[in-house]
C-alpha atoms as a PDB file:
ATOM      1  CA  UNK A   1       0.000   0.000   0.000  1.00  0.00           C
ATOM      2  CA  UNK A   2       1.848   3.727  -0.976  1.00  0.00           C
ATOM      3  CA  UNK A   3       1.488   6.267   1.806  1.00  0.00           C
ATOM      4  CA  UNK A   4       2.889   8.591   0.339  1.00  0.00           C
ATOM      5  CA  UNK A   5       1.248  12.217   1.305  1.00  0.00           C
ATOM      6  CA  UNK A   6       1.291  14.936  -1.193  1.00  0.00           C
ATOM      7  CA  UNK A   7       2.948  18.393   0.436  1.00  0.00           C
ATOM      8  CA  UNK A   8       3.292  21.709  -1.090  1.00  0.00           C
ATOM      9  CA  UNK A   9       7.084  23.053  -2.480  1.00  0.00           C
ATOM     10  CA  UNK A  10       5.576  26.080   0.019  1.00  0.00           C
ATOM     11  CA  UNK A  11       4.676  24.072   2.977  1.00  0.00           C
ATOM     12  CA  UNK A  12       7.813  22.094   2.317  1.00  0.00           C
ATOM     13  CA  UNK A  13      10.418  24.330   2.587  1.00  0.00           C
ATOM     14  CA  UNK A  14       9.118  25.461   5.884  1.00  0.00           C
ATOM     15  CA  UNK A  15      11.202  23.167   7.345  1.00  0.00           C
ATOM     16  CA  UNK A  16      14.493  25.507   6.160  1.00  0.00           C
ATOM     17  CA  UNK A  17      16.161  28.262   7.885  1.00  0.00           C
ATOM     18  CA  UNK A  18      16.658  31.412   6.307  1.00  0.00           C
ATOM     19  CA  UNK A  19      19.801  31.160   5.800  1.00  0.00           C
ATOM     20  CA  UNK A  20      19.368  27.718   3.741  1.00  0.00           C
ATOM     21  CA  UNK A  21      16.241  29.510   1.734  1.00  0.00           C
ATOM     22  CA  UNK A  22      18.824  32.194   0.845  1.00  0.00           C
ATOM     23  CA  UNK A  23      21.681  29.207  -0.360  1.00  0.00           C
ATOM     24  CA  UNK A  24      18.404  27.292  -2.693  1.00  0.00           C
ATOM     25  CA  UNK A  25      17.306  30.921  -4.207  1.00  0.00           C
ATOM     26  CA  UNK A  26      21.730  31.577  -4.889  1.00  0.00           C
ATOM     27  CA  UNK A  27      21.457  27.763  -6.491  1.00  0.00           C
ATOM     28  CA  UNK A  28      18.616  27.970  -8.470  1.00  0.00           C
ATOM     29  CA  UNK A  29      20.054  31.351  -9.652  1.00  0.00           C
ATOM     30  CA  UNK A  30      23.343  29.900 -10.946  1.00  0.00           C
ATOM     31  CA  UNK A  31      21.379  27.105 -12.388  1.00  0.00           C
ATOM     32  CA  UNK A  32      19.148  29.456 -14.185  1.00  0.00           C
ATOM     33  CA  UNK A  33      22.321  31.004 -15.673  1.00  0.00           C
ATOM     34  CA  UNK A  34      23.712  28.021 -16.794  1.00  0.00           C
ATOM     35  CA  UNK A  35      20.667  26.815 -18.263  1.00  0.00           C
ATOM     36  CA  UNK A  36      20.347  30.027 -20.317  1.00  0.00           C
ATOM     37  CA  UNK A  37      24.165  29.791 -21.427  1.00  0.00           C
ATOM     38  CA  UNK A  38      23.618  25.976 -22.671  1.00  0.00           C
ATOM     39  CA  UNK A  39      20.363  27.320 -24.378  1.00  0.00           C
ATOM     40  CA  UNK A  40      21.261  30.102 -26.476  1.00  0.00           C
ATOM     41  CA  UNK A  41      24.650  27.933 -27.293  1.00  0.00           C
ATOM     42  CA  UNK A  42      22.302  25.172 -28.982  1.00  0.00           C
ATOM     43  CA  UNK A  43      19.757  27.718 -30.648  1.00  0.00           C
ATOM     44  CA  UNK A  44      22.682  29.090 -32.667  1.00  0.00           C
ATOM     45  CA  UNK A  45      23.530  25.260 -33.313  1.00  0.00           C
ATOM     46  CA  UNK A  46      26.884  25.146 -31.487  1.00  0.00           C
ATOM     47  CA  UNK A  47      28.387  22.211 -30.197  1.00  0.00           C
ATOM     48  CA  UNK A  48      30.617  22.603 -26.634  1.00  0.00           C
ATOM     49  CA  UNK A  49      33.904  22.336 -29.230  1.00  0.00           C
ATOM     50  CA  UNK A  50      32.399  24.457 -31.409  1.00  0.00           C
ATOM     51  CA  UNK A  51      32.040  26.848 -28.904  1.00  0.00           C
ATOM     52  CA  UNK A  52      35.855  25.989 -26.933  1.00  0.00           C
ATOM     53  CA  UNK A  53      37.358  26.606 -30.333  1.00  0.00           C
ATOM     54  CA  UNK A  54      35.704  29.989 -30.906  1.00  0.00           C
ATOM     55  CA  UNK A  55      36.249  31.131 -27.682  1.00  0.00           C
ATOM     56  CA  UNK A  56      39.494  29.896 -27.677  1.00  0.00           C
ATOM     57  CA  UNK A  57      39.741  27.522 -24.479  1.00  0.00           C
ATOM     58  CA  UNK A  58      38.942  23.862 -23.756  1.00  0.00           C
ATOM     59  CA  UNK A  59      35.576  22.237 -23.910  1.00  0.00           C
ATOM     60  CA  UNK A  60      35.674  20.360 -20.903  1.00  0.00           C
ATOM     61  CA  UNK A  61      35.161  24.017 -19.273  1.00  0.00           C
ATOM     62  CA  UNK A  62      31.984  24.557 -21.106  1.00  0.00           C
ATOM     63  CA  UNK A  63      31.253  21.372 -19.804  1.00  0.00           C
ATOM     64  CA  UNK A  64      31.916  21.710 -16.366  1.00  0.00           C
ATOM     65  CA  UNK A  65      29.884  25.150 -16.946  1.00  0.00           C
ATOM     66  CA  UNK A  66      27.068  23.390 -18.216  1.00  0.00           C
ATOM     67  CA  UNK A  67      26.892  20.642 -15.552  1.00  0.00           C
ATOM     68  CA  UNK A  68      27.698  22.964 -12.612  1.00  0.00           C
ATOM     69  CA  UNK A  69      30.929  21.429 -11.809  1.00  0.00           C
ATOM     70  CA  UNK A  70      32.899  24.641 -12.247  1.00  0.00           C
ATOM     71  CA  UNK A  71      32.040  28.675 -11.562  1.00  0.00           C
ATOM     72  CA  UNK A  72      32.753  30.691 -14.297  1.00  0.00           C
ATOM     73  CA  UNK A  73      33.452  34.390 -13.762  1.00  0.00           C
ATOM     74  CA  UNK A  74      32.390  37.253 -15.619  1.00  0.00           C
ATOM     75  CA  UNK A  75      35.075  37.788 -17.264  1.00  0.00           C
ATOM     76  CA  UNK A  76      34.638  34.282 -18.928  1.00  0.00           C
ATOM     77  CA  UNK A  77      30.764  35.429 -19.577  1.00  0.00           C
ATOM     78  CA  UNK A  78      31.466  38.096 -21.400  1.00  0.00           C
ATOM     79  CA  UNK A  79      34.315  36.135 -23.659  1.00  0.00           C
ATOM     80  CA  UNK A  80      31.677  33.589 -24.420  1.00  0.00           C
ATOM     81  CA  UNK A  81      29.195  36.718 -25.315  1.00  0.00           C
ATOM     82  CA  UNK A  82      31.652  37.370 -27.867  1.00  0.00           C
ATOM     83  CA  UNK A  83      31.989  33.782 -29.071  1.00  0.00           C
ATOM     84  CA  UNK A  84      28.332  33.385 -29.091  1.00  0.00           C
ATOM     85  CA  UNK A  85      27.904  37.014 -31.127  1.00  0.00           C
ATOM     86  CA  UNK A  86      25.892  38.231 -28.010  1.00  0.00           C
ATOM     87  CA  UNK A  87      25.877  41.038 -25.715  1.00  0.00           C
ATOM     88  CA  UNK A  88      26.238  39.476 -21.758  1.00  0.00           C
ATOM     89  CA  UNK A  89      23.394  41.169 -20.252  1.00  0.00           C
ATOM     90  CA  UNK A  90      23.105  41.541 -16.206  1.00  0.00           C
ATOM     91  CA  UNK A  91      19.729  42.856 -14.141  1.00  0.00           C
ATOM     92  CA  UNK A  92      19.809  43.204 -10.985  1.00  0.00           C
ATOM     93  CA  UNK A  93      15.918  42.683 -10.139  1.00  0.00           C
END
């Protein structure tokens, strides 16, 4: 027999400190990010090399970008801007 009780994402994170809600939202921020990065680089039909060899460093760090593995600063944003023909936009909301 499955017991399993439905519970809401709000009533959920009750549970969590403040300071742990404030580490998810910083997660699911960088996430966001990332997911945008790996999503404009397949619209314009780039593969990770593709993308290393334009930008001119190694695909395992668009990799590690794109799986969370490794921070990228904004300096390396706004190189893969370039390489992706974009402007790096950043709003603080």
């Amino acid at each position: 027999m499955n017991n399993k009780k439905t519970v809401l994402l709000s009533q959920w994170s009750e549970q969590f400190t403040p300071a742990e809600k404030r580490k998810a939202r910083k997660a699911n921020d960088y996430y966001a990010v990332v997911e945008e990065f790996q999503k404009t680089r397949k619209e314009l039909g780039l593969t990770q090399q593709q993308l290393a060899d334009k930008a001119g460093i190694h695909r395992t760090v668009i990799t590690k970008i794109e799986t969370g593995a490794r921070n990228t600063t904004l300096n390396s944003l706004m190189m893969f801007a370039e390489a992706l023909d974009k402007k790096l936009k950043i709003t603080f909301l």
